[in-house]
Protein backbone atom coordinates (compact mmCIF):
# COMPACT_ATOMS: atom_id res chain seq x y z
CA UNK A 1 -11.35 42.02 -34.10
CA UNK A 2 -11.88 39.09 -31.64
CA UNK A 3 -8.85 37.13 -31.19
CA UNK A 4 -8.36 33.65 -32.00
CA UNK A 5 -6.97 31.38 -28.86
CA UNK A 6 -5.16 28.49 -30.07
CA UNK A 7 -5.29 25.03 -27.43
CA UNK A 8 -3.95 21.64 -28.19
CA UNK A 9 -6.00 19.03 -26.67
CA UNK A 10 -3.34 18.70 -23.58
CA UNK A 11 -4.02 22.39 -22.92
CA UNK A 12 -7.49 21.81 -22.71
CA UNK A 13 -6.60 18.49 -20.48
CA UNK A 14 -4.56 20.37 -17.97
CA UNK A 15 -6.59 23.24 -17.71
CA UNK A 16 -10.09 21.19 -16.79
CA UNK A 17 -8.11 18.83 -14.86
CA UNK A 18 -6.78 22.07 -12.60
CA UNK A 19 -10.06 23.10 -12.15
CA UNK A 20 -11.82 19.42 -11.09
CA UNK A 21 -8.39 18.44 -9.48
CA UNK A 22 -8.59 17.28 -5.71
CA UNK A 23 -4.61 17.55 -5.36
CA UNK A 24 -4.96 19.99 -2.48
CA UNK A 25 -4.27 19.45 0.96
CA UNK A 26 -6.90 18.79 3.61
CA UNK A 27 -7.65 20.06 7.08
CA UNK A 28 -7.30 16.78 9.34
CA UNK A 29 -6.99 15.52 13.33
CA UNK A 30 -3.10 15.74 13.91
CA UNK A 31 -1.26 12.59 13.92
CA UNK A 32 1.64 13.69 15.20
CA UNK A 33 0.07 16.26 18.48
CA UNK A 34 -1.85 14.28 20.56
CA UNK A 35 -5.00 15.34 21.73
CA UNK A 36 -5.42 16.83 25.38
CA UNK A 37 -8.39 16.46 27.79
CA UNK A 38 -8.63 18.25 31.39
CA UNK A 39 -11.28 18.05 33.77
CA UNK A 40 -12.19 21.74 35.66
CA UNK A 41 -14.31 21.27 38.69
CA UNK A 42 -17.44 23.81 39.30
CA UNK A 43 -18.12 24.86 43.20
CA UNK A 44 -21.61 23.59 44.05
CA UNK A 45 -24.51 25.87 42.83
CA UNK A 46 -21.81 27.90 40.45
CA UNK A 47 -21.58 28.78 37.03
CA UNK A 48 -18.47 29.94 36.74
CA UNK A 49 -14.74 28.87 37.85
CA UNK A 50 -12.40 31.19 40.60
CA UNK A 51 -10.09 32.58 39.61
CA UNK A 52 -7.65 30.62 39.66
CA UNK A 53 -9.24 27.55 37.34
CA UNK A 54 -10.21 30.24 35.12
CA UNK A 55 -6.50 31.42 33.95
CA UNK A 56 -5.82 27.31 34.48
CA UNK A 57 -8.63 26.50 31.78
CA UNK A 58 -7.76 29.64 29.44
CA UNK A 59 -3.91 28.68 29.42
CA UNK A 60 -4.88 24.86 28.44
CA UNK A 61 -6.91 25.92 25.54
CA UNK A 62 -4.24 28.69 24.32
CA UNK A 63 -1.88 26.25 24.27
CA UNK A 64 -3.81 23.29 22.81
CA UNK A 65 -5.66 25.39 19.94
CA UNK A 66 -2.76 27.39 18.71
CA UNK A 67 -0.89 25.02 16.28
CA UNK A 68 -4.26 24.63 14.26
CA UNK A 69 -4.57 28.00 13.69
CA UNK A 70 -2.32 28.17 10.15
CA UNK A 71 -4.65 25.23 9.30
CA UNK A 72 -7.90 27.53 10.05
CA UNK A 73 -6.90 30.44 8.88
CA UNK A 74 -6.68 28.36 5.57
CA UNK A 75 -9.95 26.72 5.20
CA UNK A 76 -12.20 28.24 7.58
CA UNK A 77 -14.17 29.77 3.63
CA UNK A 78 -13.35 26.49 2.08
CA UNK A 79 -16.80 25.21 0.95
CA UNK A 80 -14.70 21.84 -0.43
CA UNK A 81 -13.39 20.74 3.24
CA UNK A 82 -15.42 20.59 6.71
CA UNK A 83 -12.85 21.19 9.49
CA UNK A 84 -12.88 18.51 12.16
CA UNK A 85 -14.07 20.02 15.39
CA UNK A 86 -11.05 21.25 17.69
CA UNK A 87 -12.47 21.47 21.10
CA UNK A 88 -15.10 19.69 22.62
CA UNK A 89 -16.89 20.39 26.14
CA UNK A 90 -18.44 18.17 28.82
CA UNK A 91 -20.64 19.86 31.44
CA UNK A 92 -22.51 18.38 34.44
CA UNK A 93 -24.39 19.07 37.82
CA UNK A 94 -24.66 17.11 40.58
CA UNK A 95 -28.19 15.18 41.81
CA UNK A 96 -29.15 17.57 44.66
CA UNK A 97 -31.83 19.95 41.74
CA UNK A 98 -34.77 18.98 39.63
CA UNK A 99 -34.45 18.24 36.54
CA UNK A 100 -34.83 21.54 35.15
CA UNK A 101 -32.80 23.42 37.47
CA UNK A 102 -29.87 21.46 36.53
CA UNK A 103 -30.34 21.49 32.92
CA UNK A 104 -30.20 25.47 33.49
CA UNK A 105 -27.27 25.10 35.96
CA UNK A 106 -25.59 23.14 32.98
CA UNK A 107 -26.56 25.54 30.01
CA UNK A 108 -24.74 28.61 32.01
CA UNK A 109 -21.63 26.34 32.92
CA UNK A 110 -21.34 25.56 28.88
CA UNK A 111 -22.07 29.40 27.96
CA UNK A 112 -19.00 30.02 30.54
CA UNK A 113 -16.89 27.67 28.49
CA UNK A 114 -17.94 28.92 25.44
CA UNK A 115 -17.18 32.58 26.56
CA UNK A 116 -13.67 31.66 27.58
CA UNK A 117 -13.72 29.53 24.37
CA UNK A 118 -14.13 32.59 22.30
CA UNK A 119 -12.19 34.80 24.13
CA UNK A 120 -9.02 32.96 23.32
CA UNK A 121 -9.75 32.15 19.50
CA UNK A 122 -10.58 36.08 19.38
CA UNK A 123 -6.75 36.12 21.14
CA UNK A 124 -5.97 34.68 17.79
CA UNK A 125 -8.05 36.99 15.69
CA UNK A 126 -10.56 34.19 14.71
CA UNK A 127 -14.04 35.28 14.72
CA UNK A 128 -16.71 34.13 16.83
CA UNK A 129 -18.60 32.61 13.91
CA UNK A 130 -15.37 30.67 12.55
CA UNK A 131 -15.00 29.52 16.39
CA UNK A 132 -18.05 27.92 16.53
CA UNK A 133 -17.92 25.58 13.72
CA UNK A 134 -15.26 24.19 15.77
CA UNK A 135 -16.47 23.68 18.97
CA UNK A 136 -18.82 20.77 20.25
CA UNK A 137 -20.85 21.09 23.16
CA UNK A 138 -21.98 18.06 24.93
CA UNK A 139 -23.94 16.97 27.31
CA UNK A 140 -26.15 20.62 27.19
CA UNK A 141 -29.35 19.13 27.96
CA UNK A 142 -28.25 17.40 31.45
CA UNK A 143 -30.34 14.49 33.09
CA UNK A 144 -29.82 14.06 36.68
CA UNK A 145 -28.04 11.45 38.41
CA UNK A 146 -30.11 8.18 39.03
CA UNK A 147 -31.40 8.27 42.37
CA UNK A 148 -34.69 7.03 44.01
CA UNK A 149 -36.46 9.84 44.37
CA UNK A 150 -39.42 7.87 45.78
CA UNK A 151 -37.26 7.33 49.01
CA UNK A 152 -34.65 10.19 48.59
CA UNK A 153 -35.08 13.82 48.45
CA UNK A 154 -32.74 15.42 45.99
CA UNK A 155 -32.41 18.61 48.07
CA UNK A 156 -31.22 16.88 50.92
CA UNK A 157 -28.45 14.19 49.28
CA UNK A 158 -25.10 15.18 49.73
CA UNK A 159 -23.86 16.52 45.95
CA UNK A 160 -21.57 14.11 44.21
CA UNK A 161 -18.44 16.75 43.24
CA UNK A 162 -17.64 13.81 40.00
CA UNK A 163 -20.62 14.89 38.84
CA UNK A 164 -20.07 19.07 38.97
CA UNK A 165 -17.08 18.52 36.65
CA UNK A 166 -16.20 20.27 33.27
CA UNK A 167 -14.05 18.06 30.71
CA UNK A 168 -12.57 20.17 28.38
CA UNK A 169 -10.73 18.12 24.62
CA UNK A 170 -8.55 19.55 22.51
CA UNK A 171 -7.90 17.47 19.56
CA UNK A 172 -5.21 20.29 17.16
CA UNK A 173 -6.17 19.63 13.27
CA UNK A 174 -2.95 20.56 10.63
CA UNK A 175 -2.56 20.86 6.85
CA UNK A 176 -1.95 17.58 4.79
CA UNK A 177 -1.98 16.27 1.66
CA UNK A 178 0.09 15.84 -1.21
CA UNK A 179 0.23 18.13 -4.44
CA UNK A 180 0.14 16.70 -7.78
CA UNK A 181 4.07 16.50 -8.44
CA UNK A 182 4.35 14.40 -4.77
CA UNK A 183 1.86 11.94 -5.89
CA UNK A 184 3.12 12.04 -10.18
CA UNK A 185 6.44 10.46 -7.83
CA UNK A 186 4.58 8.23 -5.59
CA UNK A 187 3.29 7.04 -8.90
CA UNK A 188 6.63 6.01 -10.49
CA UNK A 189 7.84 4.38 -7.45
CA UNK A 190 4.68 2.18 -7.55
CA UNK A 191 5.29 1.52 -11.33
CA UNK A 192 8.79 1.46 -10.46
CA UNK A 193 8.12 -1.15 -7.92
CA UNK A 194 5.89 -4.05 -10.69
CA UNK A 195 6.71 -6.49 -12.19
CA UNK A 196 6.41 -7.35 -15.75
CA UNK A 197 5.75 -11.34 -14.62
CA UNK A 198 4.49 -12.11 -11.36
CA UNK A 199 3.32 -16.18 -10.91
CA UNK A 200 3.89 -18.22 -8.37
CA UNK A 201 7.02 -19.37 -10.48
CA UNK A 202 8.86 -16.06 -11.07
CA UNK A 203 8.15 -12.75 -8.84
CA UNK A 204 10.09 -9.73 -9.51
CA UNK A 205 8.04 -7.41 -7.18
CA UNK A 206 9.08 -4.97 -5.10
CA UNK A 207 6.30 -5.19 -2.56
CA UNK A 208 8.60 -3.50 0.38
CA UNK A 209 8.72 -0.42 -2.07
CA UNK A 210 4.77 -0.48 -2.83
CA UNK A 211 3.85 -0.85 0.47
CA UNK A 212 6.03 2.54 1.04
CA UNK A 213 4.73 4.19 -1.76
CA UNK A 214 1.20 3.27 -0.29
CA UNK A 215 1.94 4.91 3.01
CA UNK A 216 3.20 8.02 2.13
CA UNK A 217 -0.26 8.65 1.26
CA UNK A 218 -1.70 11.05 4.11
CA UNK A 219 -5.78 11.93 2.44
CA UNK A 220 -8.71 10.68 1.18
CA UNK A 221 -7.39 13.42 -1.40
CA UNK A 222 -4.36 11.91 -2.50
CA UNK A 223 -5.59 8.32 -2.48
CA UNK A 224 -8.18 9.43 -5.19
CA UNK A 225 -5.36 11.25 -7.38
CA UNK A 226 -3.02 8.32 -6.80
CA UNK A 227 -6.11 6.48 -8.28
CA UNK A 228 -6.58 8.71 -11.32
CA UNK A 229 -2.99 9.24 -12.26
CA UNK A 230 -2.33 5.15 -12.24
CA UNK A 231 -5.29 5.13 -14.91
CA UNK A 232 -3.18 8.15 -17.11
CA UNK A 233 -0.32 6.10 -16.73
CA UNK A 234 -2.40 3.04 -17.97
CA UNK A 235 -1.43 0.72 -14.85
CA UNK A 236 -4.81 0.55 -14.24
CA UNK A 237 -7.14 1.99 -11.06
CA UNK A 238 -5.04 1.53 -7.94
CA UNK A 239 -7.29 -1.53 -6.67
CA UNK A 240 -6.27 -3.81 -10.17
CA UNK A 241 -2.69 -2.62 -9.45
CA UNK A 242 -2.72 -3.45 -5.77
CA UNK A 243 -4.19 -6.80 -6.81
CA UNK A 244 -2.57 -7.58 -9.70
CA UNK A 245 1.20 -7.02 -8.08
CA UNK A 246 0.07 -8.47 -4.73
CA UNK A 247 -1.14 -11.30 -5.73
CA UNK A 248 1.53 -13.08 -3.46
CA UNK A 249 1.54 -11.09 -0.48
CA UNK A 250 -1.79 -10.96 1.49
CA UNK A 251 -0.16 -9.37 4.20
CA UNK A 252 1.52 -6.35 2.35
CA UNK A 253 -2.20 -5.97 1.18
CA UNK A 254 -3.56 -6.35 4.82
CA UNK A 255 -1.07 -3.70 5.98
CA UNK A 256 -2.47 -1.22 3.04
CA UNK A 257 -5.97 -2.03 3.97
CA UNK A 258 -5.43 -0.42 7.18
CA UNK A 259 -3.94 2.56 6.23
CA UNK A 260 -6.31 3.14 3.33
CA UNK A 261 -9.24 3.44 5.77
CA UNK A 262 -7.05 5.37 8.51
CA UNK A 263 -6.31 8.19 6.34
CA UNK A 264 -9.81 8.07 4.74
CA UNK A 265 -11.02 8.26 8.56
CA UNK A 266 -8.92 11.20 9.11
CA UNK A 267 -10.75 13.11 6.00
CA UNK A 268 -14.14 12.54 7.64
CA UNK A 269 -14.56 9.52 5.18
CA UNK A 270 -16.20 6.21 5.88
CA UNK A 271 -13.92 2.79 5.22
CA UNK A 272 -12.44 2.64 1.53
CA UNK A 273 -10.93 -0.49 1.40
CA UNK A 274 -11.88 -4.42 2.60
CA UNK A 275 -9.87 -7.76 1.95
CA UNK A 276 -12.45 -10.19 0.35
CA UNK A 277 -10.70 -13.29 0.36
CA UNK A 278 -7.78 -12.29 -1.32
CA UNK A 279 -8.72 -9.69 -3.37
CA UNK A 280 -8.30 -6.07 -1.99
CA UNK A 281 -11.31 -3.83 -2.86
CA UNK A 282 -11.75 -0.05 -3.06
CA UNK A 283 -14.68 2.25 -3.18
CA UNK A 284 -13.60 5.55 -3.82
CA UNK A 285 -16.69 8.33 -4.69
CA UNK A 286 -18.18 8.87 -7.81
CA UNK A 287 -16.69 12.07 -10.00
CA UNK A 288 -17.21 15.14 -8.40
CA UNK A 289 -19.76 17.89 -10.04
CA UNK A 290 -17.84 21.13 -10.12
CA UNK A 291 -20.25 24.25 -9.83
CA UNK A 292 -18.55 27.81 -11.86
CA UNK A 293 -20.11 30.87 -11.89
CA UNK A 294 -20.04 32.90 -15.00
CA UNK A 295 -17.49 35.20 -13.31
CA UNK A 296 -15.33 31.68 -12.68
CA UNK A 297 -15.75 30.84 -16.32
CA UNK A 298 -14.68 33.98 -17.62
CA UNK A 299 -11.15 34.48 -15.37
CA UNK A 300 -10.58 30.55 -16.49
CA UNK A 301 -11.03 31.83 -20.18
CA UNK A 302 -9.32 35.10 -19.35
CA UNK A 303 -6.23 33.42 -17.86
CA UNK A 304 -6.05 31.04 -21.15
CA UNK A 305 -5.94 34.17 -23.19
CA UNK A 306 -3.45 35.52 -20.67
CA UNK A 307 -1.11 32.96 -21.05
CA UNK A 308 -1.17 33.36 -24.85
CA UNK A 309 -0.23 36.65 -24.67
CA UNK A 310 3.69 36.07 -24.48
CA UNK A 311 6.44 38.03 -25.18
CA UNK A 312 8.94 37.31 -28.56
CA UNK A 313 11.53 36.23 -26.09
CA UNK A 314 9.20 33.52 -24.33
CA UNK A 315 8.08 32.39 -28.18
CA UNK A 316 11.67 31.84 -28.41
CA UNK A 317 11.83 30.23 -25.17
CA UNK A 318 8.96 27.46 -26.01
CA UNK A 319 9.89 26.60 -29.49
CA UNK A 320 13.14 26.02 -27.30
CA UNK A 321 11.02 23.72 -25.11
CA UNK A 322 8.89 22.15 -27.96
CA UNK A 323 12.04 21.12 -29.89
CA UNK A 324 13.79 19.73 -26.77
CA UNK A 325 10.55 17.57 -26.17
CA UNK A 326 10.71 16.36 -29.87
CA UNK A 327 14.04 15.15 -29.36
CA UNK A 328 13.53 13.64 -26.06
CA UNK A 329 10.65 11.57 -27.40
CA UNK A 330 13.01 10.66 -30.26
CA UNK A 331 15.14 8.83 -28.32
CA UNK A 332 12.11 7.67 -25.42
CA UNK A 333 11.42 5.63 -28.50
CA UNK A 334 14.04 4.02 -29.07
CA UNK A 335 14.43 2.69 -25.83
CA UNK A 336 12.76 -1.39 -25.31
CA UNK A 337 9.26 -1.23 -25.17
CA UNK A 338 8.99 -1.87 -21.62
CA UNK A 339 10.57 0.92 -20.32
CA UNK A 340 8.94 3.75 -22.49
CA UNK A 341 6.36 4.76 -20.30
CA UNK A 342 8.37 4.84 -17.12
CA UNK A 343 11.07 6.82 -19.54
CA UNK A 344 8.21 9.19 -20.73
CA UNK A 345 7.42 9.85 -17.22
CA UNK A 346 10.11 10.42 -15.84
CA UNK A 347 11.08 13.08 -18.43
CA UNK A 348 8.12 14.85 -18.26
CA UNK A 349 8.45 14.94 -14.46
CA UNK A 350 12.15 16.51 -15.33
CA UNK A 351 10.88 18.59 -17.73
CA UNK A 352 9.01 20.36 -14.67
CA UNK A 353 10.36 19.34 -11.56
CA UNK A 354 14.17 19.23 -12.55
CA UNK A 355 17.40 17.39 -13.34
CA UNK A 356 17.57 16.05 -9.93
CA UNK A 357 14.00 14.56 -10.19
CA UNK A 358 14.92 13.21 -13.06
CA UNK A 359 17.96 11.43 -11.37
CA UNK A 360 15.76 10.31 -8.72
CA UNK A 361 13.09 8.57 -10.77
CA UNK A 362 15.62 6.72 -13.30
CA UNK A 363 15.55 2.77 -12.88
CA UNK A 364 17.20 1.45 -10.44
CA UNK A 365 18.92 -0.87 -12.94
CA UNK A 366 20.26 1.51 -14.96
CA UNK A 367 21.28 4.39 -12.27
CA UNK A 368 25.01 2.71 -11.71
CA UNK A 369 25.70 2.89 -15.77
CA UNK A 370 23.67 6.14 -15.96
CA UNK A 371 26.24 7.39 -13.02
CA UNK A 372 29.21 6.17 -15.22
CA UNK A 373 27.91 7.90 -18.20
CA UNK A 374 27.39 10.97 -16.86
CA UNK A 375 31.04 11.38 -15.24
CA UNK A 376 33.17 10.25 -18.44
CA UNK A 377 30.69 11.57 -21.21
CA UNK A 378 31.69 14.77 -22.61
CA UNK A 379 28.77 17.20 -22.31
CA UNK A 380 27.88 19.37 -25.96
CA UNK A 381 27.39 23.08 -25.44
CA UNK A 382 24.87 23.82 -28.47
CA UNK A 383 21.29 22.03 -29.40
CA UNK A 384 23.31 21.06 -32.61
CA UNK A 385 25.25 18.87 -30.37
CA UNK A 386 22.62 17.13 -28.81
CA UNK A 387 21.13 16.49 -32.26
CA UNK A 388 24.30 15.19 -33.43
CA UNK A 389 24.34 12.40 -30.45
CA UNK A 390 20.68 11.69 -30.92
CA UNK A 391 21.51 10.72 -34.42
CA UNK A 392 24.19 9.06 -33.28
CA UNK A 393 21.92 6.67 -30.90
CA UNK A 394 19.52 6.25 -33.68
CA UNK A 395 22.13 5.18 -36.01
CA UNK A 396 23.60 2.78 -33.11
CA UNK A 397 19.78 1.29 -32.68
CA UNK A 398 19.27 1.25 -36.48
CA UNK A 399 22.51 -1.25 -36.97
CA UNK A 400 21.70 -3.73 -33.72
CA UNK A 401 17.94 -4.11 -35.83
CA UNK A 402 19.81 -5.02 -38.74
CA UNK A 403 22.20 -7.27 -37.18
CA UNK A 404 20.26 -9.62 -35.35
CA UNK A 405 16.95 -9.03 -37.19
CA UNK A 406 15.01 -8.08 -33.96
CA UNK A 407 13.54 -5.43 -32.06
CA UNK A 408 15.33 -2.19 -30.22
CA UNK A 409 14.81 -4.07 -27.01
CA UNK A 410 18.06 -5.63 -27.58
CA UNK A 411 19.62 -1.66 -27.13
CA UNK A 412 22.62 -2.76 -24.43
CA UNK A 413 22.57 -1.16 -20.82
CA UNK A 414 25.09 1.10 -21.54
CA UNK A 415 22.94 2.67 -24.79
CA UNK A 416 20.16 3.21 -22.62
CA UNK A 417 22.33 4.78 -20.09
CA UNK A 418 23.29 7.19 -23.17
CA UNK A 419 19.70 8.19 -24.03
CA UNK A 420 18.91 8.84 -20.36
CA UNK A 421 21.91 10.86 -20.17
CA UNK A 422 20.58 13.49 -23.30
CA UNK A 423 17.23 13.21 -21.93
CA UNK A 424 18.71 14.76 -18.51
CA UNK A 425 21.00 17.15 -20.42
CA UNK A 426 18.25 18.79 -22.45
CA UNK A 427 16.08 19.50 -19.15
CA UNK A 428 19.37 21.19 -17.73
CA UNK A 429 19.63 23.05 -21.49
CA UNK A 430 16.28 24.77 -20.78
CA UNK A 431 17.90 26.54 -17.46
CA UNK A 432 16.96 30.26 -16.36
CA UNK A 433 15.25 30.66 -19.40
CA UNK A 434 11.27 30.27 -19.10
CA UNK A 435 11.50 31.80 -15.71
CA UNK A 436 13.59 35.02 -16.85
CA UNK A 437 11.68 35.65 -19.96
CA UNK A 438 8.42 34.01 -19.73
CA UNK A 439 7.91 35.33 -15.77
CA UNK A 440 6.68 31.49 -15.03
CA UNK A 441 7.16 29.39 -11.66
CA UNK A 442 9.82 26.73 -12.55
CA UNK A 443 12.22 24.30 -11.01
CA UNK A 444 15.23 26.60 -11.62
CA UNK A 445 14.20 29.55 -9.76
C-alpha cells in the first residue's frame, strides 16, 4: 500500500527554499592575507632557474598557496561557484632573438613555472586538473622589446636582464559567507534598527546599527538572502528599506554603496549598487533556474518520507513543540501591534537557535525590564504552569481593553517583559528532547 506523506504548506516552503537557497558560503580573494608577488630572474638563453631560485620560487608558492587549500578542497566540484584564480605568472625574454625564438624561449620558461606550479599543489594532493583552473599564465605569446631593427641587430644588443624576469602572484582565496541563521539575525538588527516615523521632524533611526548590520555582509550570496528574507519579513526588498530608513543620511548610504559593490566584486560580480541622487539603487540577478535530476528528485522526496518516519517518542516530542508554538503565538498576539513581527521573529529564531538568541534579539527597550523579570519571577516546572500564566496575561490584557476602551497596545512595559519571559521559558522547556529522541541537529546539543 503506498503511503500517504502529509506536508503543511511551510514544509513544502522550507524544503524548496533549501533546495533554491544561496545561503552557502563562497570561495573569494582573502581580505585579510594579502597577496604576494616575487620576481625570479632567468640566466640569458635559459629555461629554467639554478638551483638555488628554484627551492627560492617553490618555498614562495608553498607558503603563499597553502591557506586556500581548505577553501579548494571545498569547491574545486562546485558547478555553483568559479574559484578566483590563485597564482598568476609573468614570463619574458630579452630583445637579443627574433620574434619567434623568444616566444619559444617564453613558452618553456612558463611550462617551467607551471611544472614547479604543479609539483607543489600535487605536495598538497590537488590534482593537476584542479591546479590548473587556478593558475593564469600571462604574457605566453611574448613580443620583443621595441628596438629599431632597421639600424640595430638584435643578435648583437646587449640583453636587457628586466626583461628575462619571471613575476610570480599569489593572491590566497578563503571560505565566506553567511548561513541562513547569521543573516535571519542580521535581519532583526536591521528591523531592529527602523523606525516606525522617520521625517525630517521626528527620526528614531538607528542608522549606526544599519550601517553595521550592512557590513557584516561578506557575499554577493548573503546580500541576495538578506534581500529575500527582508521581503518574508515584509520590510520590503533591501533597496526600499535602505531608502526608506535613510532617507536622512546620504552618507550612511554612500558608505553602504561601497561595500555593496566590494563584496559583490569579491564574488566575481559586476557593481550592485549606485547613489542616484539620493536614492540608493540595487540590481541584484534575476531568480536562479535550479536543474534536478530524477535521482535529485527522488532523495528530496525520499528524505521527506524519511523525516516522517519518526519514532512514538519524537511524536511525543513535536506535539510537545506544536503546543509550545500555540502558546507562544498566544501571547505574540497580545503584545502592541508594532512589535509582533519582531516578537514572532525572534521566537522562531529561539525556537531553533536557543534561549540565548532569544536574549540577544529582544528589544533593546524592553531588555532592562525583561532582565528584572527574569531574576525575581518564579519559574513553573510543568506546561500546566505556563498555561496558567498565559491565561493569566490574557486575563491582564483582557481588563486594560475594557478599562480604557482601546487597543492591547496600551499592555505596560513590564507585561510585555512577562510575555517575553514565557516565550523564552518554553524554548528552554523543549531542552534535550528533539535531539535525544528525534536524533535531530539542535541548539541544545
Amino acid at each position: 500500500m503506498k503511503k500517504i506523506v502529509k506536508l503543511t504548506e511551510s514544509d513544502l516552503y522550507n524544503i524548496i527554499r533549501k533546495t533554491l537557497s544561496e545561503d552557502a558560503p563562497e570561495p573569494v580573494p582573502s581580505n585579510t592575507e594579502a597577496g604576494r608577488a616575487a620576481k625570479f630572474l632567468f640566466d640569458e638563453n635559459e629555461t629554467k632557474f639554478d638551483p638555488e631560485t628554484t627551492e627560492l620560487a617553490k618555498k614562495f608558492l608553498r607558503d603563499g598557496i597553502k591557506s586556500s587549500i581548505p577553501t579548494i578542497r571545498k569547491f574545486h566540484n562546485d558547478p555553483q561557484f568559479k574559484m578566483p584564480p590563485v597564482v598568476t605568472f609573468h614570463v619574458g625574454t630579452s630583445s637579443t632573438g627574433d620574434f619567434r625564438t623568444n616566444k619559444s624561449v617564453a613558452e618553456k620558461r612558463m611550462s617551467y613555472l607551471t611544472d614547479i606550479y604543479l609539483d607543489i599543489m600535487n605536495s598538497f594532493g590537488v590534482r593537476d586538473d584542479v591546479a590548473y583552473k587556478l593558475l593564469v599564465q600571462s604574457n605566453k605569446s611574448y613580443t620583443p622589446s621595441k628596438i629599431d631593427r632597421d639600424f640595430y641587430d638584435p643578435s648583437k644588443v646587449s640583453p636587457n636582464d628586466k626583461e628575462r624576469i619571471a613575476t610570480i602572484v599569489v593572491r590566497p582565496i578563503t571560505t565566506q559567507g553567511k548561513n541562513i541563521r547569521d543573516i535571519g539575525r542580521i535581519s532583526g538588527g536591521l528591523i531592529d534598527a527602523a523606525s516606525i516615523v522617520n521625517t525630517w521632524l521626528y527620526d528614531n533611526v538607528d542608522e549606526k546599527g544599519i550601517l553595521q548590520g550592512i557590513k557584516q555582509l561578506q557575499t554577493y550570496s548573503d546580500i541576495k538572502d538578506l534581500d529575500r528574507t527582508l521581503i518574508d519579513a515584509r520590510m520590503g526588498s533591501l533597496q526600499r528599506y535602505l531608502n526608506r530608513e535613510l532617507s536622512n543620511y546620504p552618507e550612511i548610504k554612500r558608505q553602504i554603496v561601497n561595500h555593496l559593490n566590494q563584496i559583490a566584486k569579491r564574488s566575481s560580480k559586476s557593481a550592485i549598487a549606485n547613489l542616484v541622487g539620493d536614492t540608493l539603487s540595487i540590481i541584484l540577478e534575476n531568480k536562479k533556474v535550479v536543474k534536478l535530476t530524477e535521482s535529485e528528485l527522488v532523495g528530496l522526496i525520499q528524505q521527506v518520507i524519511s523525516e516522517q518516519e519518526t519514532s512514538p517518542e519524537c511524536q511525543k516530542i513535536i506535539r510537545k513543540i506544536e503546543s509550545h508554538k500555540s502558546m507562544g503565538n498566544r501571547l505574540i498576539s497580545l503584545v502592541p501591534r508594532k512589535y509582533r513581527d519582531t516578537f514572532q521573529q525572534i521566537f522562531e529564531m529561539g525556537m531553533e537557535d536557543g534561549p540565548e538568541a532569544f536574549r540577544n534579539a529582544i528589544p533593546q527597550e524592553f531588555k532592562q525590564k525583561f532582565e528584572k523579570v527574569i531574576s525575581t519571577l518564579k519559574k513553573p516546572k510543568t506546561d500546566a504552569e505556563l498555561e496558567s500564566m498565559i491565561s493569566k496575561i490574557e486575563s491582564d490584557a483582557q481588563q486594560i481593553k475594557e478599562q480604557f476602551y482601546g487597543p492591547s497596545w496600551l499592555m505596560p512595559t513590564i507585561m510585555i517583559a512577562g510575555a517575553l519571559f514565557i516565550l523564552v521559558l518554553l524554548i528552554i522547556g523543549l531542552k534535550n528532547n528533539a535531539g535525544e529522541y528525534c536524533g535531530q541537529s539542535v541548539w541544545w546539543n
